[in-house]
PDB file of N, CA and C in Angstrom:
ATOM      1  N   UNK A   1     -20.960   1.956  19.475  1.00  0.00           N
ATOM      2  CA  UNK A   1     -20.548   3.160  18.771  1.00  0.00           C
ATOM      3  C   UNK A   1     -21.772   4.021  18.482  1.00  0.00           C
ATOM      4  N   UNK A   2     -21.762   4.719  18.209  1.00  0.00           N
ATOM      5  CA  UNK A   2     -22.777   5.980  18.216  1.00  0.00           C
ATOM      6  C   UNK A   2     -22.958   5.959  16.591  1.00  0.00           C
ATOM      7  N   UNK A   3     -23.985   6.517  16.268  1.00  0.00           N
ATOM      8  CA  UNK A   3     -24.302   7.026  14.608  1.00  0.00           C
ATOM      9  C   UNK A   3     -23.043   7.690  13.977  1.00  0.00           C
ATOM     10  N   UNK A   4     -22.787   8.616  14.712  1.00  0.00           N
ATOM     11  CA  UNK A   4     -21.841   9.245  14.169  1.00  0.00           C
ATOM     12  C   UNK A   4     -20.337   8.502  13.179  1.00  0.00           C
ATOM     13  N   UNK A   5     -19.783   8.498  15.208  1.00  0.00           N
ATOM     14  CA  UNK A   5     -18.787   7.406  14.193  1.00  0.00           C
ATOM     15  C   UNK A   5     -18.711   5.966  13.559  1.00  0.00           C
ATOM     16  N   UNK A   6     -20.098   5.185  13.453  1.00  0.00           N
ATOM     17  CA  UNK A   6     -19.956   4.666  12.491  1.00  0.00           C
ATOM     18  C   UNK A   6     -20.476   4.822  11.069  1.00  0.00           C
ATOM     19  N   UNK A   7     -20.759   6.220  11.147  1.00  0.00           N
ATOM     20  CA  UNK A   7     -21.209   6.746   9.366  1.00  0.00           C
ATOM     21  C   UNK A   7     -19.962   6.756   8.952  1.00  0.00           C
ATOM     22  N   UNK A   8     -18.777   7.501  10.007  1.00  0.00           N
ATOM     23  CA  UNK A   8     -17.920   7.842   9.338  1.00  0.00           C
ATOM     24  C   UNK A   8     -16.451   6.634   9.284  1.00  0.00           C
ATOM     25  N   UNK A   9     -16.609   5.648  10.114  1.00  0.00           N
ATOM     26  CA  UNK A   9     -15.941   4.222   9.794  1.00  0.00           C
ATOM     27  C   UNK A   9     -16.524   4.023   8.452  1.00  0.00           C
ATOM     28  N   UNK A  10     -17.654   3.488   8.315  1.00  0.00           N
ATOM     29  CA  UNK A  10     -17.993   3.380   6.705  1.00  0.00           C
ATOM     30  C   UNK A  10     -17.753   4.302   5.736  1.00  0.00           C
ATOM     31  N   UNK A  11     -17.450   5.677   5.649  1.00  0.00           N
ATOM     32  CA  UNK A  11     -17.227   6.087   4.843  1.00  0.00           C
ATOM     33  C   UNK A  11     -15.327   6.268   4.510  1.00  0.00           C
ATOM     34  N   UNK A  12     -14.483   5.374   5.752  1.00  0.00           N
ATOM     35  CA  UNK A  12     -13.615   5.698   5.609  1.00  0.00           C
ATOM     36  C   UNK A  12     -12.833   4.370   5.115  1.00  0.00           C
ATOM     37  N   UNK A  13     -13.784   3.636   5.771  1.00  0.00           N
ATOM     38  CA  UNK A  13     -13.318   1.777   4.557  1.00  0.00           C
ATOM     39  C   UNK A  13     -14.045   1.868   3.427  1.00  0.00           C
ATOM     40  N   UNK A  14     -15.150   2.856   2.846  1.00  0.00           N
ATOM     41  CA  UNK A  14     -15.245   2.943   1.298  1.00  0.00           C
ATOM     42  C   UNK A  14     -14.196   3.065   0.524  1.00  0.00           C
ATOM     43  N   UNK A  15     -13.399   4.676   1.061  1.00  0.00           N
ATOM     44  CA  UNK A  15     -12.317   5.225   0.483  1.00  0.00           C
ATOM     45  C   UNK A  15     -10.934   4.291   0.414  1.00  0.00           C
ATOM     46  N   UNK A  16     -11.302   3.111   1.442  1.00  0.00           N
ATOM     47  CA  UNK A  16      -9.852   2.578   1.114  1.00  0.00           C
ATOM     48  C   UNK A  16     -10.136   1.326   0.218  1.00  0.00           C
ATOM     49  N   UNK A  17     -11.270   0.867  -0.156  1.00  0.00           N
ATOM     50  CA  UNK A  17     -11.391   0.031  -0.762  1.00  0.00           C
ATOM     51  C   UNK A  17     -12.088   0.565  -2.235  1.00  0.00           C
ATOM     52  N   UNK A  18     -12.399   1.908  -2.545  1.00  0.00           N
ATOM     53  CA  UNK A  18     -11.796   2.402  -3.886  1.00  0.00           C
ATOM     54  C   UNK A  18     -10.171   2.363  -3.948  1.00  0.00           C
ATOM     55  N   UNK A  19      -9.425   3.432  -3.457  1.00  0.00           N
ATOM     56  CA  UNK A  19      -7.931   2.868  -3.946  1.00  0.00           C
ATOM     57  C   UNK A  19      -7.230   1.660  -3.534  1.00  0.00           C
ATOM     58  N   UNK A  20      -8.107   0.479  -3.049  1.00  0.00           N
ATOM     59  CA  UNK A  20      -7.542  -0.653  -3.107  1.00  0.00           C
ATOM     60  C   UNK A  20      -7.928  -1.272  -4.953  1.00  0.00           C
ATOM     61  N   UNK A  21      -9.161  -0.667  -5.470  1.00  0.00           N
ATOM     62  CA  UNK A  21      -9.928  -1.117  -6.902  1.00  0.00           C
ATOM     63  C   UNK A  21      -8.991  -0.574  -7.907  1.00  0.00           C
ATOM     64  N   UNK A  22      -8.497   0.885  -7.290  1.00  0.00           N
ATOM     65  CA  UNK A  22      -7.586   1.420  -8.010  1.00  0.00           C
ATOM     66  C   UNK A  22      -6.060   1.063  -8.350  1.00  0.00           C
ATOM     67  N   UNK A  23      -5.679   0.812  -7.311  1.00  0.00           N
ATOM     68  CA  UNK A  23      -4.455   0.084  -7.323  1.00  0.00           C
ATOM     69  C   UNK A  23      -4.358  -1.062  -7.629  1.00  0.00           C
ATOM     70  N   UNK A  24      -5.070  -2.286  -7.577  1.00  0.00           N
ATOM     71  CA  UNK A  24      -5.017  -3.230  -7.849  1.00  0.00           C
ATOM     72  C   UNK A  24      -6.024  -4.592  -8.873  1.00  0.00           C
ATOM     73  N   UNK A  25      -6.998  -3.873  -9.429  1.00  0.00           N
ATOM     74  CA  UNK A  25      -8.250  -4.010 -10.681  1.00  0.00           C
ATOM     75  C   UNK A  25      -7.794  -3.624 -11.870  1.00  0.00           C
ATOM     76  N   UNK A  26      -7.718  -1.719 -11.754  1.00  0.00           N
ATOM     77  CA  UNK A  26      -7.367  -1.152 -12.847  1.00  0.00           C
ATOM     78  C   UNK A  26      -6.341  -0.352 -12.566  1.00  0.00           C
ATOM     79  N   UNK A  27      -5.164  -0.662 -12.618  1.00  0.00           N
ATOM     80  CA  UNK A  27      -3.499   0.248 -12.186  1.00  0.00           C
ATOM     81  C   UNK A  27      -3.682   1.462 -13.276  1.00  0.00           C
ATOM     82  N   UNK A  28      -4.255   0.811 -14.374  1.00  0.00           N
ATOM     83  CA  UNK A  28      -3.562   1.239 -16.101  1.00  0.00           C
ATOM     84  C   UNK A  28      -4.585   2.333 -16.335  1.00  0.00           C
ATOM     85  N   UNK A  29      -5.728   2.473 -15.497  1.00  0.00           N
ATOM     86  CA  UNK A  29      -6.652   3.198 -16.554  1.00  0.00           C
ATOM     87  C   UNK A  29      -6.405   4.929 -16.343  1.00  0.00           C
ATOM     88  N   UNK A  30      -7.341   5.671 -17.233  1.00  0.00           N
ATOM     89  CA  UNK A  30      -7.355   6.820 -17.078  1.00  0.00           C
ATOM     90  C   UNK A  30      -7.827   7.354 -15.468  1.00  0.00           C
ATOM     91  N   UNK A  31      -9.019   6.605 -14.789  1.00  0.00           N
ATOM     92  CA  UNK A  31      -9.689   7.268 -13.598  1.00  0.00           C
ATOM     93  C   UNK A  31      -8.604   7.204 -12.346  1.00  0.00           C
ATOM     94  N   UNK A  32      -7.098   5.666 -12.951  1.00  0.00           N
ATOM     95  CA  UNK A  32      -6.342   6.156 -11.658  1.00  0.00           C
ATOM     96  C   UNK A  32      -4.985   7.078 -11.942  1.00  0.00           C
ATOM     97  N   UNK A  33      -4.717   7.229 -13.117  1.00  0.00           N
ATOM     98  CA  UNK A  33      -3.884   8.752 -13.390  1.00  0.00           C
ATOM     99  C   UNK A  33      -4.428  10.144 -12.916  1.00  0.00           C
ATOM    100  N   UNK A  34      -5.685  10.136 -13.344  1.00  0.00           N
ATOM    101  CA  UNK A  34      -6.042  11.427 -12.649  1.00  0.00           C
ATOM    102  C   UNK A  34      -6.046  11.393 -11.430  1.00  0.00           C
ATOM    103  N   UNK A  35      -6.832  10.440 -10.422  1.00  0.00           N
ATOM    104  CA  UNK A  35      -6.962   9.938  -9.165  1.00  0.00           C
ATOM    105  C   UNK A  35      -5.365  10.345  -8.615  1.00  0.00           C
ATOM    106  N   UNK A  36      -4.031   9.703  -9.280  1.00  0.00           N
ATOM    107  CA  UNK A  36      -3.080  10.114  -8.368  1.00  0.00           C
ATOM    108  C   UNK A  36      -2.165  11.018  -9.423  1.00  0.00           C
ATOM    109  N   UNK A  37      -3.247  11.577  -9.991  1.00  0.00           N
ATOM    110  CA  UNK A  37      -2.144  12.909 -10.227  1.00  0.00           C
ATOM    111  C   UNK A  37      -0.353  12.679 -11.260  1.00  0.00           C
ATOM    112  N   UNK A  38      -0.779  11.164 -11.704  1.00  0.00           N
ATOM    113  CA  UNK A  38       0.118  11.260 -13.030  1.00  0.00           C
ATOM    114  C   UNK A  38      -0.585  10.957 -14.517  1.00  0.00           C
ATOM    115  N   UNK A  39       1.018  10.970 -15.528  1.00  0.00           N
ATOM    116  CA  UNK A  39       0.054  10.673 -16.601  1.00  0.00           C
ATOM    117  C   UNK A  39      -0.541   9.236 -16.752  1.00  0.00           C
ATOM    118  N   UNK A  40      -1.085   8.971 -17.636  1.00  0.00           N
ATOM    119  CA  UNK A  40      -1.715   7.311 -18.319  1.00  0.00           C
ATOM    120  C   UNK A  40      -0.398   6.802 -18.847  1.00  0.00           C
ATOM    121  N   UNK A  41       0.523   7.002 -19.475  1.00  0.00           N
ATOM    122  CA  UNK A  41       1.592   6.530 -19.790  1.00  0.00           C
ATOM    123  C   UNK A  41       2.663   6.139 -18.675  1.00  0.00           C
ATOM    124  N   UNK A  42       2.865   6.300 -17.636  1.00  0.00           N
ATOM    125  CA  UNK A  42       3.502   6.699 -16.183  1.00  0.00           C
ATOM    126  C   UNK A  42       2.528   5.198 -15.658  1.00  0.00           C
ATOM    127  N   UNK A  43       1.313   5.267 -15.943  1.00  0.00           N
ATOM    128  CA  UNK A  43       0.528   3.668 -15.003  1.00  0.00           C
ATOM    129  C   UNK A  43       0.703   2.494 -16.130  1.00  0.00           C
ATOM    130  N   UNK A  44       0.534   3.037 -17.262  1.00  0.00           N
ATOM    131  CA  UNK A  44       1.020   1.454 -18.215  1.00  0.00           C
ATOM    132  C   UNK A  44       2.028   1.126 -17.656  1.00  0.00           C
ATOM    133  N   UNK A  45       3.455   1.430 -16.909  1.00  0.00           N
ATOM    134  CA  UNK A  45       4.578   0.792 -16.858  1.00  0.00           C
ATOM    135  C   UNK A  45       4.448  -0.515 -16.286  1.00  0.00           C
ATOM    136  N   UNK A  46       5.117  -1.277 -16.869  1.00  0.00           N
ATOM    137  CA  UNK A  46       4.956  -2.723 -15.796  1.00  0.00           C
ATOM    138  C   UNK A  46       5.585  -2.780 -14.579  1.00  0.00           C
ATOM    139  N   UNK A  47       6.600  -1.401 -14.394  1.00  0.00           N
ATOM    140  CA  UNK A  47       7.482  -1.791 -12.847  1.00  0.00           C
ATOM    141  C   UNK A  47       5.919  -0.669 -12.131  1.00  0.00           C
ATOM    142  N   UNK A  48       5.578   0.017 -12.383  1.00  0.00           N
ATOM    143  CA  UNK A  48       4.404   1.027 -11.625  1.00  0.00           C
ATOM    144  C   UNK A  48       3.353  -0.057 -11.188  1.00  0.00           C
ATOM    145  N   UNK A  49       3.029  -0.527 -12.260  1.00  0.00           N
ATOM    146  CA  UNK A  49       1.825  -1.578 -11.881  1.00  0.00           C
ATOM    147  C   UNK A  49       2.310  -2.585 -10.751  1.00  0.00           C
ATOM    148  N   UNK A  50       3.301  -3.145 -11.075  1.00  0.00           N
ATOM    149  CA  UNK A  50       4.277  -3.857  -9.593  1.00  0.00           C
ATOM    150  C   UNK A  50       4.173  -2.988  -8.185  1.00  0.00           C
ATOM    151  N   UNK A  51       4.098  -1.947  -8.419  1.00  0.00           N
ATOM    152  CA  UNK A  51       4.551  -0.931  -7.156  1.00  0.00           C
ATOM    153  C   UNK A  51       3.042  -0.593  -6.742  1.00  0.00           C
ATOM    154  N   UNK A  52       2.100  -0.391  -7.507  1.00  0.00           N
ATOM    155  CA  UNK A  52       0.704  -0.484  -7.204  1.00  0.00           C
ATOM    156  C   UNK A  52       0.636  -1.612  -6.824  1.00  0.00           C
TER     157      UNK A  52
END
């Protein structure tokens, strides 16, 4: 592979292994409500956290 695309393989299994941290570390916190654009009350749920 060339420089290129493997800067950008690595930068594209970073991104999935932040919202893998997100989804499945911290479901509940504030950085993944904003991250997907709901509220903090909406990720406390216990069926959301299931679905994460």
């Amino acid at each position: 592979m060339s420089l290129i695309s493997s800067i950008l393989c690595v930068i594209v299994a970073l991104e999935h292994f932040y919202i893998f941290y997100l989804e499945t570390i911290v479901p509940a916190s504030a950085k993944t409500a904003k991250t997907f654009q709901v509220s903090q009350d909406f990720t406390k749920d216990k069926m959301v956290q299931t679905l994460f």
